[in-house]
Protein backbone atom coordinates (compact mmCIF):
# COMPACT_ATOMS: atom_id res chain seq x y z
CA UNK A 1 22.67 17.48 31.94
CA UNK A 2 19.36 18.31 33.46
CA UNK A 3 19.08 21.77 31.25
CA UNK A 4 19.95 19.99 28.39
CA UNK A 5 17.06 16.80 29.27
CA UNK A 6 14.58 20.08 29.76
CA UNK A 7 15.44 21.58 25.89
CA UNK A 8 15.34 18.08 24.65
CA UNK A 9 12.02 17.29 25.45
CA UNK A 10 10.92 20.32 24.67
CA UNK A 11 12.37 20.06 20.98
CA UNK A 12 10.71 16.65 20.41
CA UNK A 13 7.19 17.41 21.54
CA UNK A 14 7.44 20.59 19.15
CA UNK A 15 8.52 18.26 16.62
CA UNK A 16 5.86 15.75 17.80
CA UNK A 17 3.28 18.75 17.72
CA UNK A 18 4.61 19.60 14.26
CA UNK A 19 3.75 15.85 12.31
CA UNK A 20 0.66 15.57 13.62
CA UNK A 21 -0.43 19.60 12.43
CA UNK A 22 1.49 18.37 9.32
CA UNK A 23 -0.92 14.67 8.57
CA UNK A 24 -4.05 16.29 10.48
CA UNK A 25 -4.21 19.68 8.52
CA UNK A 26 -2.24 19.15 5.14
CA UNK A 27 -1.77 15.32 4.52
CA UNK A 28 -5.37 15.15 4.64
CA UNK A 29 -7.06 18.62 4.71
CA UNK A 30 -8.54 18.28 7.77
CA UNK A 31 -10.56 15.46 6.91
CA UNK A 32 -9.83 13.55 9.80
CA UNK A 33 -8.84 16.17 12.13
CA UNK A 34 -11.30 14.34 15.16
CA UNK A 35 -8.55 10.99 14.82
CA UNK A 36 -6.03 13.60 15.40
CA UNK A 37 -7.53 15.22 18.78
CA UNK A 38 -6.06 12.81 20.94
CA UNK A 39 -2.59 13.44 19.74
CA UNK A 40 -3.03 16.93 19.51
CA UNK A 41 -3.79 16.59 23.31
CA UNK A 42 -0.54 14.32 24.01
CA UNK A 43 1.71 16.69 21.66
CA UNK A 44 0.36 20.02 24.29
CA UNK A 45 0.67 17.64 27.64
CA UNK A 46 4.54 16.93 26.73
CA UNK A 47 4.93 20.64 25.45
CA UNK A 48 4.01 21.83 28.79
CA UNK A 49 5.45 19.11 30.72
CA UNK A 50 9.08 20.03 28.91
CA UNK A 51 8.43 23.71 29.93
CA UNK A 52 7.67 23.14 33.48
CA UNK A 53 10.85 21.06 33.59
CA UNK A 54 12.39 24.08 33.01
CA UNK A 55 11.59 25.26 37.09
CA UNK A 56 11.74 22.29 39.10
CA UNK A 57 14.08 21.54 41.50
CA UNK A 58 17.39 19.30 40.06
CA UNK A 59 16.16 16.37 42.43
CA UNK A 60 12.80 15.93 41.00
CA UNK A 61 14.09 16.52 37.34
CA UNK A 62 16.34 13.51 37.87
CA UNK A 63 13.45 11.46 38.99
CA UNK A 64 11.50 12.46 36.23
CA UNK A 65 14.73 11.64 33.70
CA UNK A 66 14.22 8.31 35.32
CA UNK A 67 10.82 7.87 35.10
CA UNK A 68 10.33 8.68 31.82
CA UNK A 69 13.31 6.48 30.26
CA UNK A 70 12.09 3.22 32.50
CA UNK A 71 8.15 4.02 30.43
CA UNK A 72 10.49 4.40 27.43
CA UNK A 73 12.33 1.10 27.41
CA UNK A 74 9.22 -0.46 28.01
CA UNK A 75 7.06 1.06 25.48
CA UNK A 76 9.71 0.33 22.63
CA UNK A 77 10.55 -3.46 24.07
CA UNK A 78 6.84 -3.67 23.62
CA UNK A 79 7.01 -2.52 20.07
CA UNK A 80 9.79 -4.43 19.50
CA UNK A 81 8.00 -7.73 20.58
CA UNK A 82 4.82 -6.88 18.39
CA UNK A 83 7.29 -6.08 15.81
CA UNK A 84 9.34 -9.21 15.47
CA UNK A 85 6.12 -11.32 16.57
CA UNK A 86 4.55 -9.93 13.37
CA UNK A 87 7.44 -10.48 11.46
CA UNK A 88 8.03 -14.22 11.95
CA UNK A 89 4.07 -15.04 11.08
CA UNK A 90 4.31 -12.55 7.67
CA UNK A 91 8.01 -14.92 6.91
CA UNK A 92 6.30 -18.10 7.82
CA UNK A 93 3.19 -16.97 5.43
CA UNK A 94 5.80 -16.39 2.64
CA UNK A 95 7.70 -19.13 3.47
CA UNK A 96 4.99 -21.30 2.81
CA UNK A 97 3.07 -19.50 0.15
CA UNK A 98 6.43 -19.33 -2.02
CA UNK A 99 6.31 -23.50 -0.99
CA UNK A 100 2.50 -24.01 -2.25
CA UNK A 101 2.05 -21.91 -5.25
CA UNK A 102 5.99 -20.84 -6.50
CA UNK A 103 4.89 -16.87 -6.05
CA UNK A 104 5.59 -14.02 -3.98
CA UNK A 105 3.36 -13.35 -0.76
CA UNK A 106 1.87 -9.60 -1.47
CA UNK A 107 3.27 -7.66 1.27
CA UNK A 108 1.58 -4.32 -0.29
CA UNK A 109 -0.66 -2.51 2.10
CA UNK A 110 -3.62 -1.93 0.53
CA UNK A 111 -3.73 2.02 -0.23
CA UNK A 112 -0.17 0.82 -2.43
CA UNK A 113 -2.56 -2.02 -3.97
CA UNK A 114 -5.49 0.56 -5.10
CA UNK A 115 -2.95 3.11 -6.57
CA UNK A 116 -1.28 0.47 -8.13
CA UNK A 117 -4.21 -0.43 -9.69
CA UNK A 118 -6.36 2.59 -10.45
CA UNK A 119 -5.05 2.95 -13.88
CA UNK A 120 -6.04 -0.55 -14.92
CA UNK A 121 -9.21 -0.26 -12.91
CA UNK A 122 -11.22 3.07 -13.69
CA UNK A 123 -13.89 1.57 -11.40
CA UNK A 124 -11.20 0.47 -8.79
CA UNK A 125 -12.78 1.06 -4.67
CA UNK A 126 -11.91 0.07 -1.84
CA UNK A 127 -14.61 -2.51 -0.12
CA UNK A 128 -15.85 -0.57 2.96
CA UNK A 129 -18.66 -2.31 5.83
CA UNK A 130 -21.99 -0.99 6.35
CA UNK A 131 -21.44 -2.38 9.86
CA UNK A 132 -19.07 0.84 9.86
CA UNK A 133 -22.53 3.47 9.79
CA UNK A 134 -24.24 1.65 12.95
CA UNK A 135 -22.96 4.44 15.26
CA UNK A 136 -23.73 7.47 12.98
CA UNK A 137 -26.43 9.15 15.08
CA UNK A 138 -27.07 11.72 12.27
CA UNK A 139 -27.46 9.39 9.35
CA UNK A 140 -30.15 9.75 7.41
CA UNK A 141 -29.59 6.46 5.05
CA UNK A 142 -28.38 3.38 6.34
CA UNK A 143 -26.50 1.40 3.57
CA UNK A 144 -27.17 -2.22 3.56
CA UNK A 145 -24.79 -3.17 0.64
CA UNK A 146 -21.94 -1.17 -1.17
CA UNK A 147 -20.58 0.44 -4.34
CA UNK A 148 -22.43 -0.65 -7.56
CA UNK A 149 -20.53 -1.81 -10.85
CA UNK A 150 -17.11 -1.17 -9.09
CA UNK A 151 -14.02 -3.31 -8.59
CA UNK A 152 -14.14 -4.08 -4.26
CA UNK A 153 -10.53 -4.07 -3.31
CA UNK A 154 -11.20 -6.46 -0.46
CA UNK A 155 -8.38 -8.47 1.86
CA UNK A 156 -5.31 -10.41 2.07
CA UNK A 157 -5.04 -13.56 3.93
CA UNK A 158 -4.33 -15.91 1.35
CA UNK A 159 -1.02 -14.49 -0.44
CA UNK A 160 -2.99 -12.04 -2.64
CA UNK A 161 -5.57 -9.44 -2.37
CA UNK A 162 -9.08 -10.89 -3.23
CA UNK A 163 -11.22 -8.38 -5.62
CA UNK A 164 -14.45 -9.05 -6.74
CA UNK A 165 -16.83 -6.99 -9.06
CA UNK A 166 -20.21 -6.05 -7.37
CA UNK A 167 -23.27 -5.95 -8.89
CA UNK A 168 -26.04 -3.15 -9.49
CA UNK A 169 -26.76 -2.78 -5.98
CA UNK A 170 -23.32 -3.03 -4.68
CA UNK A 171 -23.45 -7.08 -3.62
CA UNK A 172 -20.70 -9.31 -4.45
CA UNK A 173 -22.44 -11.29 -7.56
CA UNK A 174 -22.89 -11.47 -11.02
CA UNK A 175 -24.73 -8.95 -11.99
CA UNK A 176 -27.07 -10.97 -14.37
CA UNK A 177 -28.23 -12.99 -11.51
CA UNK A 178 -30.88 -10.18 -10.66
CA UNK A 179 -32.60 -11.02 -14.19
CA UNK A 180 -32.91 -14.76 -13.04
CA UNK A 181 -36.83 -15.18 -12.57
CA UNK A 182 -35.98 -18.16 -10.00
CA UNK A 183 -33.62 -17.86 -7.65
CA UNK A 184 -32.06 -21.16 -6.22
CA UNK A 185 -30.51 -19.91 -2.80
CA UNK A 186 -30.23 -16.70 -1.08
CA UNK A 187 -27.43 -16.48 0.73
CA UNK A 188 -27.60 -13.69 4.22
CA UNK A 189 -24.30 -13.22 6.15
CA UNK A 190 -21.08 -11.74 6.95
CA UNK A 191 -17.69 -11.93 5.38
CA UNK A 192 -17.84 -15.64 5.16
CA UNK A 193 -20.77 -15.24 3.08
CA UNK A 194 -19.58 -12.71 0.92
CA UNK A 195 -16.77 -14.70 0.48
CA UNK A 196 -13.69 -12.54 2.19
CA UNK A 197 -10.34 -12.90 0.73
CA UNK A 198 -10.68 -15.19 -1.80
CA UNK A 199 -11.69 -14.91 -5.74
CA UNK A 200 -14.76 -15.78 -7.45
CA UNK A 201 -15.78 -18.88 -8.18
CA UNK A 202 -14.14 -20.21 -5.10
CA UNK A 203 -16.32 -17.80 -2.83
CA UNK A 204 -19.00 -20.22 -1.94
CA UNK A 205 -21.97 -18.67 -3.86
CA UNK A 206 -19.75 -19.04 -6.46
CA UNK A 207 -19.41 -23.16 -5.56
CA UNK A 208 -23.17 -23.30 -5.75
CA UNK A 209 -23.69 -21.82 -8.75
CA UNK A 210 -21.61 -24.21 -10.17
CA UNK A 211 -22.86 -27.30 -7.91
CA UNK A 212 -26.61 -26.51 -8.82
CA UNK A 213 -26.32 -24.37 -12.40
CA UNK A 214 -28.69 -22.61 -10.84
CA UNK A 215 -29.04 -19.16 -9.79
CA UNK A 216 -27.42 -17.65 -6.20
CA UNK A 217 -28.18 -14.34 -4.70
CA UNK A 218 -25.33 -13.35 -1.99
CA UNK A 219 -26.47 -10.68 0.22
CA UNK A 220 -23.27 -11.44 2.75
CA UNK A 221 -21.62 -8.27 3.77
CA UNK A 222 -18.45 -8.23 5.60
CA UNK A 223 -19.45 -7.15 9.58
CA UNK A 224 -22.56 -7.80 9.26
CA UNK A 225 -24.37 -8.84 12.19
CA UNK A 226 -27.96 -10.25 12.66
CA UNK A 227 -30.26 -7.42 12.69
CA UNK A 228 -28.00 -5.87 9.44
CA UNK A 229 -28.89 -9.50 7.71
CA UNK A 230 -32.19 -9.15 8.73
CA UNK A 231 -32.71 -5.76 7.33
CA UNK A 232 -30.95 -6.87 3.61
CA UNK A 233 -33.37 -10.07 3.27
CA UNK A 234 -36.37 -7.82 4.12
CA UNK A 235 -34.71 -5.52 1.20
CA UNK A 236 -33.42 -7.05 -1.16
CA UNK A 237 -35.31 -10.36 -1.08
CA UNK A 238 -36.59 -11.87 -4.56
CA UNK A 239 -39.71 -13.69 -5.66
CA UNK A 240 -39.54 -17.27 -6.56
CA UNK A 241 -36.80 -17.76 -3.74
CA UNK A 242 -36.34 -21.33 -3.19
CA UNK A 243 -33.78 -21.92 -0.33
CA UNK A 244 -33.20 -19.21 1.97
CA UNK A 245 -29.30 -19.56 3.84
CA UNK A 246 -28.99 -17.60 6.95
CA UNK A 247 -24.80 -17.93 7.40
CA UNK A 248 -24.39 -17.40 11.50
CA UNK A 249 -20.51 -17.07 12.30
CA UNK A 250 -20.17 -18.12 16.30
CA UNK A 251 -17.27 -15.53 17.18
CA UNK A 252 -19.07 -12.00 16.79
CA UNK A 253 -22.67 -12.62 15.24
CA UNK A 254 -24.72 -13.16 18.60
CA UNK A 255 -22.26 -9.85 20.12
CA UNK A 256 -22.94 -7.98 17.22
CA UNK A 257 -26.33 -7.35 18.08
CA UNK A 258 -25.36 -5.45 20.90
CA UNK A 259 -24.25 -2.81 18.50
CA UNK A 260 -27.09 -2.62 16.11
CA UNK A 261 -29.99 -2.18 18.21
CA UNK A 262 -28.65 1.01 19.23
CA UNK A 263 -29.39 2.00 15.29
CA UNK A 264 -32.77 3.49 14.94
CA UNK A 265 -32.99 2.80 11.19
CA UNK A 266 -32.40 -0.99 11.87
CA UNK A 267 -34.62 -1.39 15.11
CA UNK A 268 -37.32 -0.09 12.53
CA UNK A 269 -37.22 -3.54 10.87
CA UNK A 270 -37.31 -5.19 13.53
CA UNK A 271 -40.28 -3.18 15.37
CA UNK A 272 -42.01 -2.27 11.86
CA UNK A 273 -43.02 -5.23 9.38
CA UNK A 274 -44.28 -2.86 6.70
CA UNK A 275 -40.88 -0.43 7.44
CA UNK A 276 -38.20 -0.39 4.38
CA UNK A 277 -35.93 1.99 3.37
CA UNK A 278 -36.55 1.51 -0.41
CA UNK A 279 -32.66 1.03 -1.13
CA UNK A 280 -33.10 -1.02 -4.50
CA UNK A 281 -34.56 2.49 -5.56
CA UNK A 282 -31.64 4.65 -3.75
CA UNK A 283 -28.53 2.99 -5.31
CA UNK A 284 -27.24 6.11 -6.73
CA UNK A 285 -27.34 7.71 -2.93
CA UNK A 286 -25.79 4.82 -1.99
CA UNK A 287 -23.02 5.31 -4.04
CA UNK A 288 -22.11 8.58 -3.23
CA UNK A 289 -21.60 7.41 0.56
CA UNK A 290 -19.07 5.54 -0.84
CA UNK A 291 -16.92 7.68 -3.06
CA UNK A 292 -15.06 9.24 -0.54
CA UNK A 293 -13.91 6.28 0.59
CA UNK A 294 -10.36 6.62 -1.29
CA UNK A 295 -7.44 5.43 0.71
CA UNK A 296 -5.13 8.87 0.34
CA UNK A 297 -2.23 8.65 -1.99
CA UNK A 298 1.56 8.16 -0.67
CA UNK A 299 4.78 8.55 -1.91
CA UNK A 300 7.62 6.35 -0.15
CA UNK A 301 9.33 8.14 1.85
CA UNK A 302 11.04 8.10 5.56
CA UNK A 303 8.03 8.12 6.89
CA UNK A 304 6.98 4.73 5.40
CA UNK A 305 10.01 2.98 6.65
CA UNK A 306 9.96 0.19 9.35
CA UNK A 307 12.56 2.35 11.47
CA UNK A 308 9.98 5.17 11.55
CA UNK A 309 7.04 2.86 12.01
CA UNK A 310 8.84 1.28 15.28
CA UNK A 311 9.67 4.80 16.24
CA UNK A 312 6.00 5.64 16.24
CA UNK A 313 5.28 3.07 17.75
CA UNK A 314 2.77 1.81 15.20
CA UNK A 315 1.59 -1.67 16.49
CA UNK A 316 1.35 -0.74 20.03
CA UNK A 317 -0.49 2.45 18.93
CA UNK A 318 -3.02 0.40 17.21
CA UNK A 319 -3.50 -2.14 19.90
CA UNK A 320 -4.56 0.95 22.44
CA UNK A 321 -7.17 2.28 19.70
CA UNK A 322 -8.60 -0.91 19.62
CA UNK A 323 -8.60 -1.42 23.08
CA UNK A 324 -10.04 2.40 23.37
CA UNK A 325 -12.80 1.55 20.41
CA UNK A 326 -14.07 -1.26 22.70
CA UNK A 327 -14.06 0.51 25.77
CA UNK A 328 -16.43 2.47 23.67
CA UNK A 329 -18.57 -0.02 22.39
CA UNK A 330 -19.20 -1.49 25.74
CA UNK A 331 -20.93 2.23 27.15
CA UNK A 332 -23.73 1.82 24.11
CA UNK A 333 -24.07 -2.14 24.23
CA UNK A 334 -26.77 -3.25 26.04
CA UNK A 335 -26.93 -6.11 28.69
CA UNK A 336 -25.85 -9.69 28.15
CA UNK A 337 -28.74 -11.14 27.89
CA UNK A 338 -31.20 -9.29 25.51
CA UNK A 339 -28.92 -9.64 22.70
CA UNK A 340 -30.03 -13.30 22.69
CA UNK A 341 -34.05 -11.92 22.91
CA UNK A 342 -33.07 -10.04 20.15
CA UNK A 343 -32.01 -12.98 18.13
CA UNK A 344 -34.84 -15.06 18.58
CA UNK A 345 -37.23 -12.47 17.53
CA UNK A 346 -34.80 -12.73 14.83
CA UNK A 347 -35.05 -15.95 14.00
CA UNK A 348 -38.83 -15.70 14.59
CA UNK A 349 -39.19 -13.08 12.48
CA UNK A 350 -37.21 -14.55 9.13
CA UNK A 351 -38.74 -18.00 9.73
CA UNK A 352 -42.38 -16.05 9.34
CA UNK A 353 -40.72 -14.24 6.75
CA UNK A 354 -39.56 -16.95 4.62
CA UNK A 355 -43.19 -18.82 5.42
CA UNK A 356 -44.90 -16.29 3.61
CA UNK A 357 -42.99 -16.44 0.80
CA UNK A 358 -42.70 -20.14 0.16
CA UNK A 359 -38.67 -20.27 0.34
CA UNK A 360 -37.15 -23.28 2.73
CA UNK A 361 -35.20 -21.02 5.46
CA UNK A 362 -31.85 -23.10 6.18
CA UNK A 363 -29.16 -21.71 9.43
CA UNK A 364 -25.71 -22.34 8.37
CA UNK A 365 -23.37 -22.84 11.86
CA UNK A 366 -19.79 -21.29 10.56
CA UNK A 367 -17.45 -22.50 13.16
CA UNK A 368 -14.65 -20.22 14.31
CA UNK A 369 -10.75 -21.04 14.55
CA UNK A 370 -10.21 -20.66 18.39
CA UNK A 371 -12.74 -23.53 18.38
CA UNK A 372 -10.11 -25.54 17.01
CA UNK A 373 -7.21 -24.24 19.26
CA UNK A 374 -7.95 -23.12 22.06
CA UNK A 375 -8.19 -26.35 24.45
CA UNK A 376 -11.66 -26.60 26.28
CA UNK A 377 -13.11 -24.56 23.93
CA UNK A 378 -16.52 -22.90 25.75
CA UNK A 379 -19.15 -24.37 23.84
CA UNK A 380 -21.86 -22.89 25.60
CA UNK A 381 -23.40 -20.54 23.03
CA UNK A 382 -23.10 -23.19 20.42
CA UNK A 383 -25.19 -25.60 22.57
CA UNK A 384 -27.45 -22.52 23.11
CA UNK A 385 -28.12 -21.66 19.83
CA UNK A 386 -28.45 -24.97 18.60
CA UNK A 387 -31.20 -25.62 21.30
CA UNK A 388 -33.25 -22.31 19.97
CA UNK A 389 -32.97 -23.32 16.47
CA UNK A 390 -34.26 -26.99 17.74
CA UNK A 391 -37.32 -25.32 19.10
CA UNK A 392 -38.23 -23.21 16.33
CA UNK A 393 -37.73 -26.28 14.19
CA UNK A 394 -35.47 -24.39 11.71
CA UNK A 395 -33.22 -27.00 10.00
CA UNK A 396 -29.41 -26.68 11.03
CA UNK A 397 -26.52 -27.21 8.36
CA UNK A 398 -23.55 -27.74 11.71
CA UNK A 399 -20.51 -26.94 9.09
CA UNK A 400 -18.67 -27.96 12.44
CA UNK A 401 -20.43 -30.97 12.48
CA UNK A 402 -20.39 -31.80 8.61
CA UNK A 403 -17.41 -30.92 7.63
CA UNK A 404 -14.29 -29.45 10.14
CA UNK A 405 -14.65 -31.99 12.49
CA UNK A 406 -14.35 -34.89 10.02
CA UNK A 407 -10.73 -33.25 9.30
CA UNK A 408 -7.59 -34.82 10.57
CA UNK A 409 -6.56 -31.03 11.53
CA UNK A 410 -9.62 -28.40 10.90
CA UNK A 411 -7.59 -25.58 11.31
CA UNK A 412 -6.07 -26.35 7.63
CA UNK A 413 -9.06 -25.25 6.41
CA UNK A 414 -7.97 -21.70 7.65
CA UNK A 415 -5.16 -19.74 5.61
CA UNK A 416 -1.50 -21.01 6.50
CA UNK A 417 -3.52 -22.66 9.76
CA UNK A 418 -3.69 -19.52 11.46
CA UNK A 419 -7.03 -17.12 12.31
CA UNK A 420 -8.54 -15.90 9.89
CA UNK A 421 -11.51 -16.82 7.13
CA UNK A 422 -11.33 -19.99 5.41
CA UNK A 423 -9.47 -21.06 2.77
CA UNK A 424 -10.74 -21.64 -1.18
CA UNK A 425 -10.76 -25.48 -0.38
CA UNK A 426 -12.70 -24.72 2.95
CA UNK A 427 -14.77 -22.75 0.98
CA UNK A 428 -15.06 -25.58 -1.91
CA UNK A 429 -16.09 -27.99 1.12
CA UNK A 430 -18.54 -25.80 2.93
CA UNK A 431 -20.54 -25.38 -0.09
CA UNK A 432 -20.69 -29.04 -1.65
CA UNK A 433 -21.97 -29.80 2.41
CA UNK A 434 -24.57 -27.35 1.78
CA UNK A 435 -25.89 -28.56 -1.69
CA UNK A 436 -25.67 -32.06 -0.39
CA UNK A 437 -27.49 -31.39 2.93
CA UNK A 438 -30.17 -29.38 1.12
CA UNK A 439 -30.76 -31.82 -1.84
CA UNK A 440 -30.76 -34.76 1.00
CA UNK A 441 -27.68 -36.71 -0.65
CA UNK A 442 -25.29 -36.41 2.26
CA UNK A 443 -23.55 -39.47 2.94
């Protein structure tokens, strides 16, 4: 029995060893082979382990049998949970999309999606951050937007996967908007200001186009954090700017300062008012960042099916990189409290900014779901913030204050009420509150 444990194990960490040689160093030439490192480790830990097995003592093998099966059942129960937890939220989504709109949820992952529509879509991408460069110590440009004239395969929390055509310097407009000699409102922000997971026109850019048949500049960029919005207005910022709209989204955007100032390129906007990369000039460089970013073709196979997913424990994999990744983050953030220093010099900083150039700078408060479920929400920051803002007598457009709270349940305005962006009629609302605040016709 104990022989037989001993060959066992060794046979599956060979086999273990085996797949990841096989998707490291032929499934994608090598291209990743640094994501692979830690199971290349794991695969030569249990490949020894199962060898020394071979010489210890029957006693200590049977404690190890034990052992190991105990971490086994409750590794796999674990999966299992995340499994069937995921499961019930993707039938409830269905369930109720099938209910709303007589269609089939998109269940696709997205490298299925892009395949599936390459042949339709010459110009076809998939959208990728340029929150996702911050760490690269050896980068020599820092991309503020993303892929010019392409089709941005973007996300799915609606039913469908939003895609939306960028413009000539990679920005999720019409492109003809940069020929406007008057520019209405710029709009600087994350993925609620680019308008995540939903369609054009019900992005809300889009809204205000149509609310003020005027022109709209959106600079949002999903990830984007203050000192990355910072560095696009002082860009890509054009004459004759009337209304300036600095989105601020109170989960991540005070945090994710913590993470930028460790980038030299974007500290030199910060620390240098004359510094600029030049990137309306270095669109072409721009782009070829982003051609490799191809999600690698698959055919279905057994290796695609739920079984083997639970097998590999997929979910619970994914939790621990995440939990790794900010383990991570944490050794290169800085402490608590100069991230908020950071943001008033900011806010200082665009407020002087938008001074000079005779455009009315507006902050935009984007409330976050938790706020809405979580009971005795921490509103701290949000007092916080709204005192700074106060001070530097910058006008504040409280979207939580304008528009969820006057819901009879805000978190409808998030898809199928769970976290997540907001919906196309959140959207719709957010930017009539905005038009109406800044033409002074709110009720």
């Amino acid at each position: 029995m104990n022989n037989k444990f001993s060959k066992s194990i060794l046979l599956i960490s060979i086999t273990i060893f085996l797949y990841v040689f096989y998707k490291s160093e032929f499934f994608w030439g090598g291209e990743l082979r640094s994501q692979y490192l830690l199971y290349y480790f794991v695969s030569f830990f249990l490949i020894i382990l199962s060898i020394i097995t071979f010489f210890i003592n029957e006693e200590i093998k049977t404690t190890l049998i034990i052992s190991l099966i105990t971490i086994l059942i409750f590794l796999f129960s674990y999966e299992a949970y995340l499994t069937l937890k995921k499961s019930n939220v993707l039938a409830q989504k269905k369930d109720t999309y099938k209910k709303n709109t007589g269609k089939k949820f998109d269940e696709r992952p997205k490298h299925l999606v892009y395949y599936d529509l390459k042949d339709k879509k010459k110009n076809i991408t998939v959208s990728r951050k340029p929150s996702s460069f911050i760490y690269s110590d050896d980068i020599v440009l820092m991309p503020l937007s993303g892929k010019s004239y392409s089709s941005e395969l973007d996300c799915n929390e609606n039913g469908y996967f939003s895609i939306y055509e960028s413009d000539r310097y990679g920005f999720n407009n019409p492109d003809s908007e940069w020929d406007n000699s008057d520019i209405e409102f710029l709009i600087i922000g994350d993925s609620f200001a680019q308008g995540a997971c939903v369609n054009r026109p019900n992005d809300i850019s889009s809204q205000l186009r149509l609310l003020s048949k005027k022109s709209v500049l959106n600079l949002g960029m999903s990830g984007n954090g203050p000192m990355l919005e910072y560095a696009s207005l002082k860009e890509y910022y054009r004459p004759n700017t009337k209304h300036i709209l600095w989105f601020f989204y109170e989960a991540n955007d005070l945090t994710d300062i913590s993470g930028e100032i460790n980038n030299k390129i974007l500290r030199n906007y910060l620390d240098n008012e004359n510094f600029s990369q030049n990137l309306k000039l270095k669109q072409k460089d721009i782009d070829k960042i982003f051609l490799n970013n191809i999600p690698k073709k698959q055919y279905p196979n057994f290796s695609d099916s739920k079984l083997f997913s639970f097998l590999k424990m997929t979910k619970l994999r994914y939790k621990v990189k995440v939990f790794l990744i900010n383990i991570k983050l944490k050794k290169k953030r800085i402490n608590n409290k100069e991230p908020l220093n950071v943001f008033k010099k900011i806010l200082h900083k665009t407020k002087s900014f938008s001074e000079k150039n005779n455009s009315k700078l507006y902050f935009v408060y984007l409330p976050r779901y938790h706020r809405y479920k979580v009971k005795n929400y921490n509103l701290k920051e949000y007092k916080l913030i709204k005192d700074i803002l106060i001070e530097m007598n910058i006008p504040i457009i409280d979207l939580h204050k304008n528009v969820f709270e006057k819901e009879d349940n805000p978190l409808n305005l998030f898809p199928f009420a769970m976290n997540g962006h907001y919906t196309v009629e959140g959207y719709n609302k957010i930017a009539k509150n905005i038009f109406k605040t800044v033409n002074g016709t709110l009720d």
